[in-house]
Protein backbone atom coordinates (compact mmCIF):
# COMPACT_ATOMS: atom_id res chain seq x y z
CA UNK A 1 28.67 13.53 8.11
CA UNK A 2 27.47 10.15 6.37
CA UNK A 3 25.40 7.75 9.20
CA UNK A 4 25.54 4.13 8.89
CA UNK A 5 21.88 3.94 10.15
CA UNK A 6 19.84 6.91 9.32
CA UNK A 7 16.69 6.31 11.39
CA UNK A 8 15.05 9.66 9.16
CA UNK A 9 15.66 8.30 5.34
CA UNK A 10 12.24 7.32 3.92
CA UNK A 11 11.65 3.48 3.91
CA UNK A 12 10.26 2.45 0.54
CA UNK A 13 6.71 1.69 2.14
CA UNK A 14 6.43 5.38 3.64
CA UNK A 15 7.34 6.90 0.18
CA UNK A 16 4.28 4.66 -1.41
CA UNK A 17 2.00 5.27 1.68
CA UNK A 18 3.24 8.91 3.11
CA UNK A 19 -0.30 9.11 4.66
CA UNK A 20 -0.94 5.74 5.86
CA UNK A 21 -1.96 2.42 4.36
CA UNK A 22 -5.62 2.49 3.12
CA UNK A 23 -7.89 0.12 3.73
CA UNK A 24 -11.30 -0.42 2.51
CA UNK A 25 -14.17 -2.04 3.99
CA UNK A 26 -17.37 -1.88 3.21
CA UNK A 27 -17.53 1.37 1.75
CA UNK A 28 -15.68 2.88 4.50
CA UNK A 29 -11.88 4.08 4.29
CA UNK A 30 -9.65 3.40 7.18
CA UNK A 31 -5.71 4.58 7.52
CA UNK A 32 -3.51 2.13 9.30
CA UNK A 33 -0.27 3.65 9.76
CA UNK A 34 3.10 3.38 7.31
CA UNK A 35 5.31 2.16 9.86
CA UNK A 36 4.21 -0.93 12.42
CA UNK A 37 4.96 0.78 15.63
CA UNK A 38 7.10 -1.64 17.79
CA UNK A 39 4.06 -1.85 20.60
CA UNK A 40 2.34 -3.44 17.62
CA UNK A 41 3.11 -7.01 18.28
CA UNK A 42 3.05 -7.01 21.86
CA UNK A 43 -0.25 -8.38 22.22
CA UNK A 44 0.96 -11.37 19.96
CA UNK A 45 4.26 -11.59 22.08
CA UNK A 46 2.28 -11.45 25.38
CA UNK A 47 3.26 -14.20 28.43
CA UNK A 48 -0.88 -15.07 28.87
CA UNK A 49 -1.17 -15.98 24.83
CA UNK A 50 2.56 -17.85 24.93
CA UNK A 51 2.54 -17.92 21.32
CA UNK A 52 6.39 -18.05 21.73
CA UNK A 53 6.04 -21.04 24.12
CA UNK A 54 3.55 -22.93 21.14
CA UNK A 55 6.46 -22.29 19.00
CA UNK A 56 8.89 -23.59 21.09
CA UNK A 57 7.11 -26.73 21.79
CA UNK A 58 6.12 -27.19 18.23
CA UNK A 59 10.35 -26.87 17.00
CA UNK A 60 10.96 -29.55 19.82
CA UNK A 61 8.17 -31.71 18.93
CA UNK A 62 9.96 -32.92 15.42
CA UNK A 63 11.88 -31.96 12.95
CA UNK A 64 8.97 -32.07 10.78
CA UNK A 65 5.70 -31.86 12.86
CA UNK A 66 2.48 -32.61 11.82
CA UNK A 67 -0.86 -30.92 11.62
CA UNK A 68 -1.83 -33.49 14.22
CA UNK A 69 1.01 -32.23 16.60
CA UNK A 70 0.16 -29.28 16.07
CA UNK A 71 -3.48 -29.32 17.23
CA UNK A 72 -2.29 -31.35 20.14
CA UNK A 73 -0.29 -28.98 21.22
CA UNK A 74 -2.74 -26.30 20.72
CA UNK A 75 -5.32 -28.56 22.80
CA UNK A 76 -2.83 -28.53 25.75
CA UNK A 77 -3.13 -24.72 25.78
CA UNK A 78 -7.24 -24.76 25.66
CA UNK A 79 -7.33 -20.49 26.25
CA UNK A 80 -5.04 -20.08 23.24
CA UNK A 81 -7.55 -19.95 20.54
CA UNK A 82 -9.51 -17.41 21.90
CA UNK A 83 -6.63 -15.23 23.43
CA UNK A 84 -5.11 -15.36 20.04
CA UNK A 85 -8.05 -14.07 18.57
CA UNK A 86 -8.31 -11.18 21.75
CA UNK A 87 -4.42 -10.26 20.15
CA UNK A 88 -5.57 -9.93 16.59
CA UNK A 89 -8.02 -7.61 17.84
CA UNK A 90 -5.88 -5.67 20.13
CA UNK A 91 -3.46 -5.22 17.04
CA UNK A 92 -5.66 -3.46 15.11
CA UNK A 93 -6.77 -1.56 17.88
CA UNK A 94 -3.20 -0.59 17.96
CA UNK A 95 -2.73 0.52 15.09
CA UNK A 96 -6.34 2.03 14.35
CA UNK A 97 -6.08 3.84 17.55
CA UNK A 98 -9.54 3.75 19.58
CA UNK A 99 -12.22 5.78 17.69
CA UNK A 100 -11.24 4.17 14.39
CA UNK A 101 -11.04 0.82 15.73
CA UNK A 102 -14.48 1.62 17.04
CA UNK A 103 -15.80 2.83 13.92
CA UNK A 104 -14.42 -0.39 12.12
CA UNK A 105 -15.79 -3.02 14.74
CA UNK A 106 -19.20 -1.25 14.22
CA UNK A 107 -19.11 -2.29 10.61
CA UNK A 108 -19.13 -5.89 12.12
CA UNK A 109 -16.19 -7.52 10.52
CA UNK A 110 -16.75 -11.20 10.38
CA UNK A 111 -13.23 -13.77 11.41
CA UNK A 112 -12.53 -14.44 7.71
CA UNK A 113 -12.28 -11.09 7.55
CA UNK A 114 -10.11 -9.84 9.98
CA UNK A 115 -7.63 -12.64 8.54
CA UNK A 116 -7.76 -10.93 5.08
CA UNK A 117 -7.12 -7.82 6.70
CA UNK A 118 -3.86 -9.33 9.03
CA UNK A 119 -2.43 -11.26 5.80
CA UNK A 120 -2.92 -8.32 3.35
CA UNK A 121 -1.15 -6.00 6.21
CA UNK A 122 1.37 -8.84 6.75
CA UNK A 123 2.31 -8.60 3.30
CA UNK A 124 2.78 -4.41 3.31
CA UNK A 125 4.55 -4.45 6.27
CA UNK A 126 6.78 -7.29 5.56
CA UNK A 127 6.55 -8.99 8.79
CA UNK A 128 8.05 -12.63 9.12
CA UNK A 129 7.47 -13.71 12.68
CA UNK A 130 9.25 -17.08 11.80
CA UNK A 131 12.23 -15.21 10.77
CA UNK A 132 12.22 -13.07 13.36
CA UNK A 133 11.91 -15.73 15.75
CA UNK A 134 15.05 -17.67 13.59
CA UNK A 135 12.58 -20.23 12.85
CA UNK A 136 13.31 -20.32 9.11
CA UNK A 137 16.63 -21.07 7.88
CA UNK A 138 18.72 -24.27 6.66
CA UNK A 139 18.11 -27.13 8.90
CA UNK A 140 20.78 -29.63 9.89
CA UNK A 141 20.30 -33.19 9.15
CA UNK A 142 21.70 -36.25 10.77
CA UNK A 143 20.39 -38.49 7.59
CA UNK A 144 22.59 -39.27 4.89
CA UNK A 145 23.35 -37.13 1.93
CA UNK A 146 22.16 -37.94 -1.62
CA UNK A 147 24.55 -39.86 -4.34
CA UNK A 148 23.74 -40.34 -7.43
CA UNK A 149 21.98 -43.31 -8.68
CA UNK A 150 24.41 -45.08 -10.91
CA UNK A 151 27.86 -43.71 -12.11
CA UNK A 152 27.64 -44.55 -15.65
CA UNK A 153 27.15 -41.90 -17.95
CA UNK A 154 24.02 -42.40 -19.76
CA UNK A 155 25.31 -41.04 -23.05
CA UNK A 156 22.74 -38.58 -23.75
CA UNK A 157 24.97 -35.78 -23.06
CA UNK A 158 27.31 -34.46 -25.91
CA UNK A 159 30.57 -34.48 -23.82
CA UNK A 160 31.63 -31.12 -25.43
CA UNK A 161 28.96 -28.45 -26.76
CA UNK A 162 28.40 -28.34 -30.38
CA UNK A 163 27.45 -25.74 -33.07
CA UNK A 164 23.89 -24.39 -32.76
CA UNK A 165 21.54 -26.22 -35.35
CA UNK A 166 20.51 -25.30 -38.26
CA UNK A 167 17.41 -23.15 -38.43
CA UNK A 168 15.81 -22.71 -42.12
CA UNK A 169 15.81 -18.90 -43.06
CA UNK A 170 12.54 -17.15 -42.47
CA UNK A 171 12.46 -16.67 -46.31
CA UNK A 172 12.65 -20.58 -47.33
């Protein structure tokens, strides 16, 4: 029997990392895990943080917001900054489990850091939480399409396609 969805087929990132992802840091070696367990983003996804909410309001501020919208709309939600950086935390912890996530945190990781680490992991994984929010994709517009500027031909373009030229031997 053939399944449609085999759940037990290696993914391409388990066959590269059957052990876990390394990571190094400071001298150190620490093994986050192949797959992204589901609980994973939970902590991101969480109703206190409202991440989803931000993103909401953000899409219904404009078609096309601005930095400046975006800040205000951050500003409105004064705990998000630091509950968002609470989440990154947790995530690793997550997928670190506790005594590892101990051992890293003792090695003092710095902010700049830890977004190094999410990015490069971001990457591996290949998690899009715009597309998986259907955030990304082809926008309607209301404006007008494009035409072309004039509709005269400007005569630079052979109307049919020539012979190739002619390219002097290599022994001329």
């Amino acid at each position: 029997m053939s399944f449609v969805i085999d759940l037990d087929a290696a993914e391409r990132r388990e066959v590269r990392y059957p052990h876990g992802i390394p990571v190094k840091f400071r001298e150190e070696q620490f093994i986050y895990p192949a797959e992204l367990p589901a609980k994973t983003l939970d902590p991101l996804l969480s109703d206190d943080l409202d991440l989803v909410g931000l993103l909401r309001d953000v899409v219904e501020a404009s078609e096309n917001p601005t930095a400046s919208v975006v800040i205000d709309l951050i500003f409105k939600r004064p705990h998000l900054p630091r509950r968002f950086v609470e989440a990154i935390y947790e995530v690793h912890r997550i997928l670190l489990g506790k005594e590892e996530y101990k051992r890293f945190e003792e090695l003092g990781p710095s902010l700049p850091t830890y977004v190094r680490l999410t990015m490069g992991l971001v990457k591996v994984y290949g998690v899009d939480l715009g597309k998986s929010f259907g955030l990304v994709g082809s926008s309607e517009s209301a404006g007008e399409t494009s035409s072309p500027t004039s509709a005269d031909s400007t005569g630079s373009t052979p109307e049919a396609s020539g012979d190739s030229p002619e390219s002097p031997a290599s022994s001329d």
